[in-house]
N, C-alpha and C. Protein backbone atom coordinates (compact mmCIF):
# COMPACT_ATOMS: atom_id res chain seq x y z
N UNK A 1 -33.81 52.00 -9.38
CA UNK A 1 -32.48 52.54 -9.22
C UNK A 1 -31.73 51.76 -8.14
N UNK A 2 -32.01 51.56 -7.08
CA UNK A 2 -31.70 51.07 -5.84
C UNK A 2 -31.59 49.48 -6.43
N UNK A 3 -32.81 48.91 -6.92
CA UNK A 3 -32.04 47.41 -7.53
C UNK A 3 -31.02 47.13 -8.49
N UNK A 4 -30.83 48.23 -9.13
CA UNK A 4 -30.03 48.16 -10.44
C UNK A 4 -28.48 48.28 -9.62
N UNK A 5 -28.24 49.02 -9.10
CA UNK A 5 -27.54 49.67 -7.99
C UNK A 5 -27.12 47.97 -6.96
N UNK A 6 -27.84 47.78 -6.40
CA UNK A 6 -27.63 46.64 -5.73
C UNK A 6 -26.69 45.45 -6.53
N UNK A 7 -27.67 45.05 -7.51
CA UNK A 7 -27.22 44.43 -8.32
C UNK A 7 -26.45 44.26 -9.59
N UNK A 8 -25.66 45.46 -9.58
CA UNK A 8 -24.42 46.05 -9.85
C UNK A 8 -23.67 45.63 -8.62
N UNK A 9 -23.40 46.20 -7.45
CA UNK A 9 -22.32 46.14 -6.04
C UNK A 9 -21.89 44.43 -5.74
N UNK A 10 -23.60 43.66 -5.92
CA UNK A 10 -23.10 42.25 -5.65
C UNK A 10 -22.53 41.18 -6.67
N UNK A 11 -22.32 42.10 -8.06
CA UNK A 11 -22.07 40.92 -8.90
C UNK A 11 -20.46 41.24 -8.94
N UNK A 12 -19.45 42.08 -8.24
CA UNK A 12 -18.35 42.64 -7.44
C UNK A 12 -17.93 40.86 -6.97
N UNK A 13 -18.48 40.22 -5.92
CA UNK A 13 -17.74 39.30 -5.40
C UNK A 13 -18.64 37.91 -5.31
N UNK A 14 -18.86 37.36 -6.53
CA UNK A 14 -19.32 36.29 -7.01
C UNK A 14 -19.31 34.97 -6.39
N UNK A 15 -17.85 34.72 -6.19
CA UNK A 15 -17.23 34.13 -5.36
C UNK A 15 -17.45 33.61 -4.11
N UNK A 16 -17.41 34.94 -3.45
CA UNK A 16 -17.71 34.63 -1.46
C UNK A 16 -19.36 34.96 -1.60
N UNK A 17 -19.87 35.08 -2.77
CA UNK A 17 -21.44 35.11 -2.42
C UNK A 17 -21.83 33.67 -2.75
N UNK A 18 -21.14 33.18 -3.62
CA UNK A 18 -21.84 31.60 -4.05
C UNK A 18 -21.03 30.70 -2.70
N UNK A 19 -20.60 30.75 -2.21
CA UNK A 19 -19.84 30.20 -1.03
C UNK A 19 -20.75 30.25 -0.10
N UNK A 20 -21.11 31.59 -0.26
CA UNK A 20 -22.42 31.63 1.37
C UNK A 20 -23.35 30.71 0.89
N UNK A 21 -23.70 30.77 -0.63
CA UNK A 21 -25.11 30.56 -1.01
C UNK A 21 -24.73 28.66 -0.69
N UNK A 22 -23.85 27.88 -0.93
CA UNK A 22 -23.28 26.81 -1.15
C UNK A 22 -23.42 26.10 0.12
N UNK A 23 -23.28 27.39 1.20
CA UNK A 23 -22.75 26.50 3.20
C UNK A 23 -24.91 26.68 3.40
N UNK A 24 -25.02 27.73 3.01
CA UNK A 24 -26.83 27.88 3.37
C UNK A 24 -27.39 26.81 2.50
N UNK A 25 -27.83 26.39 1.16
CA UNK A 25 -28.65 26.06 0.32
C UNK A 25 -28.08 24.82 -0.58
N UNK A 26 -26.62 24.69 -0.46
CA UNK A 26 -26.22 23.84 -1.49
C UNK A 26 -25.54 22.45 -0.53
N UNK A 27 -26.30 22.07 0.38
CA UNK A 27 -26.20 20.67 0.98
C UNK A 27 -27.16 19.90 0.42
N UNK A 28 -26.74 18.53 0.34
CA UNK A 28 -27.59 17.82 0.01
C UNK A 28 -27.94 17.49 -1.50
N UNK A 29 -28.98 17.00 -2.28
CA UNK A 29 -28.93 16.41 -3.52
C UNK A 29 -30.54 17.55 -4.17
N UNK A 30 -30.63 18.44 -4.10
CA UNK A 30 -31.49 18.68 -4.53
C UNK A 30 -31.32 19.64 -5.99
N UNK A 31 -31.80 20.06 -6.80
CA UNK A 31 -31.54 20.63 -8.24
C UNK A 31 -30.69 21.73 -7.68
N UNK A 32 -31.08 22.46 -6.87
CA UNK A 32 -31.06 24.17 -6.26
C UNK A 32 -29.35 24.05 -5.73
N UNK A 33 -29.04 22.70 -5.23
CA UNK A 33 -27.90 22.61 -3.83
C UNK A 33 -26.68 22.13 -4.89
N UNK A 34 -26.92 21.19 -5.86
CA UNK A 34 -26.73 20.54 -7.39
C UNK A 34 -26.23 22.03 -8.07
N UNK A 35 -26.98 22.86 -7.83
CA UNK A 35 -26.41 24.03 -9.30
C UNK A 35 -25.51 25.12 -8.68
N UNK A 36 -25.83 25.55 -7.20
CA UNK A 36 -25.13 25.86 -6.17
C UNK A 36 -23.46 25.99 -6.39
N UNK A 37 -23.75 24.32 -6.37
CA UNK A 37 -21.78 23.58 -6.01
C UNK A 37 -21.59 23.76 -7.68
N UNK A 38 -22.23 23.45 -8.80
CA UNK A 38 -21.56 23.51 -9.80
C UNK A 38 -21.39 25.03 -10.31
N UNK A 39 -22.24 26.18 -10.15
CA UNK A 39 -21.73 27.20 -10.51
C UNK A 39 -20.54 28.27 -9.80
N UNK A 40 -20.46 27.38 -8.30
CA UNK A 40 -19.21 27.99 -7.36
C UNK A 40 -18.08 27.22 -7.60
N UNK A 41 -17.99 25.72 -8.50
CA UNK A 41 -16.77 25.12 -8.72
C UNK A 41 -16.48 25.49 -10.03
N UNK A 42 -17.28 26.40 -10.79
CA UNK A 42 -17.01 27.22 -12.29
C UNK A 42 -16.12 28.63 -12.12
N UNK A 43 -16.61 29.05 -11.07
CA UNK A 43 -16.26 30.36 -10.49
C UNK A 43 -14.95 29.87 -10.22
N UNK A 44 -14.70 29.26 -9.22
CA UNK A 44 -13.55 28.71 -8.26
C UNK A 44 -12.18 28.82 -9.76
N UNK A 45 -12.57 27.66 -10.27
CA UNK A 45 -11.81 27.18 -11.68
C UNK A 45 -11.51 28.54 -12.54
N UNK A 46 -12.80 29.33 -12.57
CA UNK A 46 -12.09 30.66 -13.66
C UNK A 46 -11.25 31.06 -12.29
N UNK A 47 -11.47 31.60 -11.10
CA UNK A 47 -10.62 32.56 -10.65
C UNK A 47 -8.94 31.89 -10.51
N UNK A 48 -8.74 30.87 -10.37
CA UNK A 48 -7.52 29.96 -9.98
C UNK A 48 -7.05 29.72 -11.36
N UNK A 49 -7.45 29.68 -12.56
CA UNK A 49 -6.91 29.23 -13.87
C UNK A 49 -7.14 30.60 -14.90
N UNK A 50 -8.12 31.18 -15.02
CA UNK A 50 -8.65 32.47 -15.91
C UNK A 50 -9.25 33.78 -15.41
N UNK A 51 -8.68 34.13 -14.31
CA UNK A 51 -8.64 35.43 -13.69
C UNK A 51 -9.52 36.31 -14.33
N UNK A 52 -9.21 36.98 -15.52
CA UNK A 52 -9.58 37.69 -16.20
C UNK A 52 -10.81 37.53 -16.84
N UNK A 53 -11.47 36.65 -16.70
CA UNK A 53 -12.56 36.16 -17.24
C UNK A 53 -13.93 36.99 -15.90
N UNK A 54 -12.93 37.10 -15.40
CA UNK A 54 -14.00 37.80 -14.25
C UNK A 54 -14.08 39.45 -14.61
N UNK A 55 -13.14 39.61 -15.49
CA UNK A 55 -13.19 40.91 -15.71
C UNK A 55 -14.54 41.22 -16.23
N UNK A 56 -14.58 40.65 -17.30
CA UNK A 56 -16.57 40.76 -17.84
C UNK A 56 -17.44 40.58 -16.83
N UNK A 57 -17.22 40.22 -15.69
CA UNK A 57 -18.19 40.34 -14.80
C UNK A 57 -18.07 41.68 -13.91
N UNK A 58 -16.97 42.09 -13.94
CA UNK A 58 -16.45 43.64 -13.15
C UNK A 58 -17.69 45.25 -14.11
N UNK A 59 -17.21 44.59 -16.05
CA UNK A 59 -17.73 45.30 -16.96
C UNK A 59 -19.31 45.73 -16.29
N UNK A 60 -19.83 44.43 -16.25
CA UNK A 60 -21.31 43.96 -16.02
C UNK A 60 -21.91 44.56 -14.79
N UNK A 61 -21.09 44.77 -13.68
CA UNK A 61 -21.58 45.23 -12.56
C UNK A 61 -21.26 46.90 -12.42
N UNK A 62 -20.43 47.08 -13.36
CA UNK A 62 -20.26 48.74 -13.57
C UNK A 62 -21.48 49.36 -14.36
N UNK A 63 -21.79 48.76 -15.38
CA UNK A 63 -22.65 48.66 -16.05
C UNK A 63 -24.57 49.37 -15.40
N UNK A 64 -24.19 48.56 -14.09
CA UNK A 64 -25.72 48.10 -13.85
C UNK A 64 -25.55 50.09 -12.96
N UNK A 65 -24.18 49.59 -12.07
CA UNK A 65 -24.69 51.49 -11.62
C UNK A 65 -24.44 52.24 -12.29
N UNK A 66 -23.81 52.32 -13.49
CA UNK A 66 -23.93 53.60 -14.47
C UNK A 66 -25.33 53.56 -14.82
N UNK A 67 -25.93 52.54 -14.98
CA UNK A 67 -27.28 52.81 -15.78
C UNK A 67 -28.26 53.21 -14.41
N UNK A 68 -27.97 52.88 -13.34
CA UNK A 68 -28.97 53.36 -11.87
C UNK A 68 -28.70 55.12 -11.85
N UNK A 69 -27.25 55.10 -12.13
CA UNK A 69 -27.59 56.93 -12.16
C UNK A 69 -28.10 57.58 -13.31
N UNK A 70 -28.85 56.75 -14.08
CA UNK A 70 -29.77 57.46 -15.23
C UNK A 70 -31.01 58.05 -14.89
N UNK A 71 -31.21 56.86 -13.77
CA UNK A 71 -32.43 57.43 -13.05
C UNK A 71 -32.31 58.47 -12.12
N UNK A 72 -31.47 59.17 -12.30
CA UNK A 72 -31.77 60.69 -11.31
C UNK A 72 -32.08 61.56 -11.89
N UNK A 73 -32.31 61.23 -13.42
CA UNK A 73 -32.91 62.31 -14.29
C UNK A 73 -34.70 62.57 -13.71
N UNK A 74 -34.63 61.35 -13.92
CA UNK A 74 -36.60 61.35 -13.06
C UNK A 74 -36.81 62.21 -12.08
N UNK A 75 -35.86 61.45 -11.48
CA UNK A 75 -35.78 62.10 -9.80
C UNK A 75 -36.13 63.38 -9.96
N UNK A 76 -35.06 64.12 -10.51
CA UNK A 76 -34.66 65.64 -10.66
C UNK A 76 -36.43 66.35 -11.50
N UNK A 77 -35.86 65.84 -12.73
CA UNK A 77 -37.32 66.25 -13.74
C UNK A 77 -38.17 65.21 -14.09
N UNK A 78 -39.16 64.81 -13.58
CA UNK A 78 -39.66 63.50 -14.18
C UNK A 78 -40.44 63.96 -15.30
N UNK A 79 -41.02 65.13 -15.60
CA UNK A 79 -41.88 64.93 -17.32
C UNK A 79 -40.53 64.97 -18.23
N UNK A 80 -39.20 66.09 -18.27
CA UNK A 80 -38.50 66.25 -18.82
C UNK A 80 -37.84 64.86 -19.20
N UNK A 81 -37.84 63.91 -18.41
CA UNK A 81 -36.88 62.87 -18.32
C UNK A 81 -37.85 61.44 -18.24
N UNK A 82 -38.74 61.69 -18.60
CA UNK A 82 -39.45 60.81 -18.99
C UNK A 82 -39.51 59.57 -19.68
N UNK A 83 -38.64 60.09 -20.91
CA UNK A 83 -38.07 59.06 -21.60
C UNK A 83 -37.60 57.79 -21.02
N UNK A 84 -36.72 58.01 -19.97
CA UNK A 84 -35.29 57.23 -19.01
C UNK A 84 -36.92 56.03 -18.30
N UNK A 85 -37.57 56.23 -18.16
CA UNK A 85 -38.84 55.71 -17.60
C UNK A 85 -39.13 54.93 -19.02
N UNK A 86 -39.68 55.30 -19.89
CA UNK A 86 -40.46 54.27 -21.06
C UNK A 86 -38.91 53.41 -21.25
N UNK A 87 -37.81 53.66 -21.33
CA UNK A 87 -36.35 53.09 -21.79
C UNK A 87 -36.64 51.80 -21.13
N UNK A 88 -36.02 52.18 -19.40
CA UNK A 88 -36.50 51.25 -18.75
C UNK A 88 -37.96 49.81 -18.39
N UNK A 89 -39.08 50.55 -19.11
CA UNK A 89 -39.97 49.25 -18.86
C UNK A 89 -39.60 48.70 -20.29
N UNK A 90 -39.16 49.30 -20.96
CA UNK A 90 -38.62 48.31 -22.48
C UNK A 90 -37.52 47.33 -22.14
N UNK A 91 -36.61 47.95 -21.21
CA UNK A 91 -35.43 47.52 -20.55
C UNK A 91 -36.38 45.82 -20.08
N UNK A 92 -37.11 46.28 -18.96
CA UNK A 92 -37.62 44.96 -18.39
C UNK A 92 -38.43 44.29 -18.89
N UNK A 93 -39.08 44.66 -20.09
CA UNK A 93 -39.82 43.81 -20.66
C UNK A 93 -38.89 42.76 -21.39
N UNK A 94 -37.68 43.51 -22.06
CA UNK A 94 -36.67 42.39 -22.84
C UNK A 94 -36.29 41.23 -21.72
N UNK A 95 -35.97 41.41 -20.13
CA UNK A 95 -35.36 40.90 -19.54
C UNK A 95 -35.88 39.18 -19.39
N UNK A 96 -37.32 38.79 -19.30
CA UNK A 96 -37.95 37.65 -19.68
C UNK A 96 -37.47 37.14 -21.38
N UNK A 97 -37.38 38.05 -22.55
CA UNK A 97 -37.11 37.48 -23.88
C UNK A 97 -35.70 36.93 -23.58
N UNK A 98 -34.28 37.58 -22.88
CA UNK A 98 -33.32 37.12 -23.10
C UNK A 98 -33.28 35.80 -22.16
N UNK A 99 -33.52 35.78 -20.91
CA UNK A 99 -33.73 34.88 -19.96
C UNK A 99 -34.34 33.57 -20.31
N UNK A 100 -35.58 33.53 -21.52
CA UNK A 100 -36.14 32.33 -21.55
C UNK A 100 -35.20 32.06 -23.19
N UNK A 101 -35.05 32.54 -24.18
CA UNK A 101 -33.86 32.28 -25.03
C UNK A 101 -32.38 32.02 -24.82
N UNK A 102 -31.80 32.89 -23.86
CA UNK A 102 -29.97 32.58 -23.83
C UNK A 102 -30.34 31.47 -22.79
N UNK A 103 -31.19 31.23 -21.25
CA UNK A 103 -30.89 30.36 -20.86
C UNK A 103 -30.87 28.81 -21.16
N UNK A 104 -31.65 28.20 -22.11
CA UNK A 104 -31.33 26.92 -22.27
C UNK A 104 -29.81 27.05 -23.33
N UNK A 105 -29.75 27.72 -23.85
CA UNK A 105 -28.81 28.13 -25.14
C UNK A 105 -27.34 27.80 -23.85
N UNK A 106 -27.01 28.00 -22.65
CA UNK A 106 -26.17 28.25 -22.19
C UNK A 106 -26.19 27.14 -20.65
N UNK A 107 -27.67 26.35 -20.93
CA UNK A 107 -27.53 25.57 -19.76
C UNK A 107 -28.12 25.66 -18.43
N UNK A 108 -28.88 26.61 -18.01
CA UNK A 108 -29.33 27.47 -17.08
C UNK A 108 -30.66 26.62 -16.55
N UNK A 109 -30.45 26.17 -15.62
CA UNK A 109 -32.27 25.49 -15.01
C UNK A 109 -33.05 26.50 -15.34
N UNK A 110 -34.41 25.74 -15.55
CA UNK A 110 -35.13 26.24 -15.78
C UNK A 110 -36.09 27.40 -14.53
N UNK A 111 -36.11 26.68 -13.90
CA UNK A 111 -36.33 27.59 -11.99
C UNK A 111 -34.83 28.55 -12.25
N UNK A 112 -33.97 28.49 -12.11
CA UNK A 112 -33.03 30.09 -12.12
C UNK A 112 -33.77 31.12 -13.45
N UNK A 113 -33.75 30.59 -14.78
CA UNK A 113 -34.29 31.46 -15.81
C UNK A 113 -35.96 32.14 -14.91
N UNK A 114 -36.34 31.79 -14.23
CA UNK A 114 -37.67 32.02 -14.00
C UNK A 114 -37.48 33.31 -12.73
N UNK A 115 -36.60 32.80 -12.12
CA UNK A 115 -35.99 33.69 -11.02
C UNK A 115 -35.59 35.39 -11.97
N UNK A 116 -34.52 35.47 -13.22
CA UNK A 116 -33.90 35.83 -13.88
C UNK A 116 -35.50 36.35 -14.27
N UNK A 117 -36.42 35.90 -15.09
CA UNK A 117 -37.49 36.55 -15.42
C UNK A 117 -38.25 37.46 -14.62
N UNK A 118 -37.92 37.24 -13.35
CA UNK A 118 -38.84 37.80 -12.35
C UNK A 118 -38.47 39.41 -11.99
N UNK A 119 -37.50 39.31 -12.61
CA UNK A 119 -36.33 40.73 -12.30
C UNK A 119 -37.14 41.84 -13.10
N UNK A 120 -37.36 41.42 -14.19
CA UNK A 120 -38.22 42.66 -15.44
C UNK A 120 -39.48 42.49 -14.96
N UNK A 121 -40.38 41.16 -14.42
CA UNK A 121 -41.48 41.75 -13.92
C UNK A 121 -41.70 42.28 -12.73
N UNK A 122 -40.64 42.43 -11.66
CA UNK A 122 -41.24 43.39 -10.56
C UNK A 122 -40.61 44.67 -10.97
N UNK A 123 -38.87 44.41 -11.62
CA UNK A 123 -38.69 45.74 -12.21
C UNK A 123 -39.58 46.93 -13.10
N UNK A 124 -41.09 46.36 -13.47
CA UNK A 124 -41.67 46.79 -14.53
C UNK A 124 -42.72 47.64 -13.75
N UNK A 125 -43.45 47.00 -12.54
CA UNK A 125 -44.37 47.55 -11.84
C UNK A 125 -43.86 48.86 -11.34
N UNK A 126 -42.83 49.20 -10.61
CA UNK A 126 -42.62 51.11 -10.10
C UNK A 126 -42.89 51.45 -11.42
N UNK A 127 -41.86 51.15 -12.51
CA UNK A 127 -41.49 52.16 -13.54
C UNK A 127 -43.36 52.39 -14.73
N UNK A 128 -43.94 51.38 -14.40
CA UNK A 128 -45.19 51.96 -14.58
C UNK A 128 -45.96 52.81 -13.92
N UNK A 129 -46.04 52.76 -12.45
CA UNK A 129 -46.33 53.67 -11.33
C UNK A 129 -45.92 54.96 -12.05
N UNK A 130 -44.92 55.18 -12.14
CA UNK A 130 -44.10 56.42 -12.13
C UNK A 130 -44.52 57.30 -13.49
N UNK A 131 -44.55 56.09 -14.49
CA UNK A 131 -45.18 56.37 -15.98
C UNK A 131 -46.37 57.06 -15.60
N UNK A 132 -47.42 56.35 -15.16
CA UNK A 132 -48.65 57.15 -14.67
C UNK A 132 -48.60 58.24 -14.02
N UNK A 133 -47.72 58.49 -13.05
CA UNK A 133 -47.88 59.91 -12.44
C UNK A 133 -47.32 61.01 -13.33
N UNK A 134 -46.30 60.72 -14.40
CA UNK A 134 -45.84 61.77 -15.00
C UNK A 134 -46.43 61.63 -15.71
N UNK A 135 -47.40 61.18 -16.30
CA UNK A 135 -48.40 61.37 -17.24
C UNK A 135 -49.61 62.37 -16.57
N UNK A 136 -49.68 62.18 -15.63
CA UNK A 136 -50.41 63.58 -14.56
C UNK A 136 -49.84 64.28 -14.90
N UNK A 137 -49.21 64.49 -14.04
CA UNK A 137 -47.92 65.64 -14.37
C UNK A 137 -47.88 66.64 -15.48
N UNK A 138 -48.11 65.77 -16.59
CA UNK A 138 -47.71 66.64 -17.85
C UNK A 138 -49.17 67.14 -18.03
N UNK A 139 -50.48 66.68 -17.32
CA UNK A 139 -51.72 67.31 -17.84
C UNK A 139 -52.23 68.35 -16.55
N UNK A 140 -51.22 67.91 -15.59
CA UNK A 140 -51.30 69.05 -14.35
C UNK A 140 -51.13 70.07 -15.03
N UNK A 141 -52.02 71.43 -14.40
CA UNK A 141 -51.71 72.94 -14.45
C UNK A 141 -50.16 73.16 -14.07
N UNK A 142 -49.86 72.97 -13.26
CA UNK A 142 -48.95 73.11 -12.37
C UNK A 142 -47.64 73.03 -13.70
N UNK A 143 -47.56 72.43 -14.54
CA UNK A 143 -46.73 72.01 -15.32
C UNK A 143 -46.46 72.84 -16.76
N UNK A 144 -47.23 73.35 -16.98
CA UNK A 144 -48.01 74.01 -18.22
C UNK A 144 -46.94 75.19 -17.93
């Protein structure tokens, strides 16, 4: 919830985040410093020529916290709401299928897609945790 949440708030200002990322990491000639300057002079170009093109990125980050407050169903009832739990590790299991397919399709180093993959596999570990305990849960007395 809290990453989904996060990463919803920061995809808000794209811009002054690839700027930081550009003065920290993107000196010099290396792949990382190389993709840096070219995806903040893409940004730069939509915001100064195609404004609105950022709007799909506004969609995208609304997106991520509507779907973080799904998870307060758990919170609240976790056997009842259980479901919102199996959704989600399906959620992160896709997140490696789209990552290693759309990214060459669109240009994407191969180290960022891997980064991008890494999201569904740590995203996957709580929401299994959690799977397991409400699977207690539902064979607890306590529940019955």
């Amino acid at each position: 919830m809290v990453g989904l949440a996060l990463s919803g708030i920061t995809a808000f200002p794209l811009t002054a985040e690839l700027k930081l990322l550009v003065q920290w990491f993107g000196q010099g000639d290396s792949g990382t410093a190389t993709w840096f300057r070219r995806v903040l002079e893409a940004l730069e170009t939509n915001d100064a020529k195609y404004p609105f093109i950022a709007y799909g990125t506004d969609w995208l980050a609304f997106g991520h916290l509507v779907i973080a407050t799904a998870f307060i169903g758990p919170i609240k009832d976790p056997v009842r709401n259980k479901w919102i739990i199996e959704w989600g590790i399906i959620a992160c299991g896709a997140v490696p299928i789209l990552a290693l397919v759309a990214g060459p399709i669109r240009g994407i180093p191969l180290p960022w897609r891997l980064i991008d993959c890494s999201f569904g596999v740590v995203g996957i570990v709580p929401l299994l945790v959690v799977r397991r305990e409400i699977r207690w849960l539902e064979k607890s007395p306590l529940e019955s």
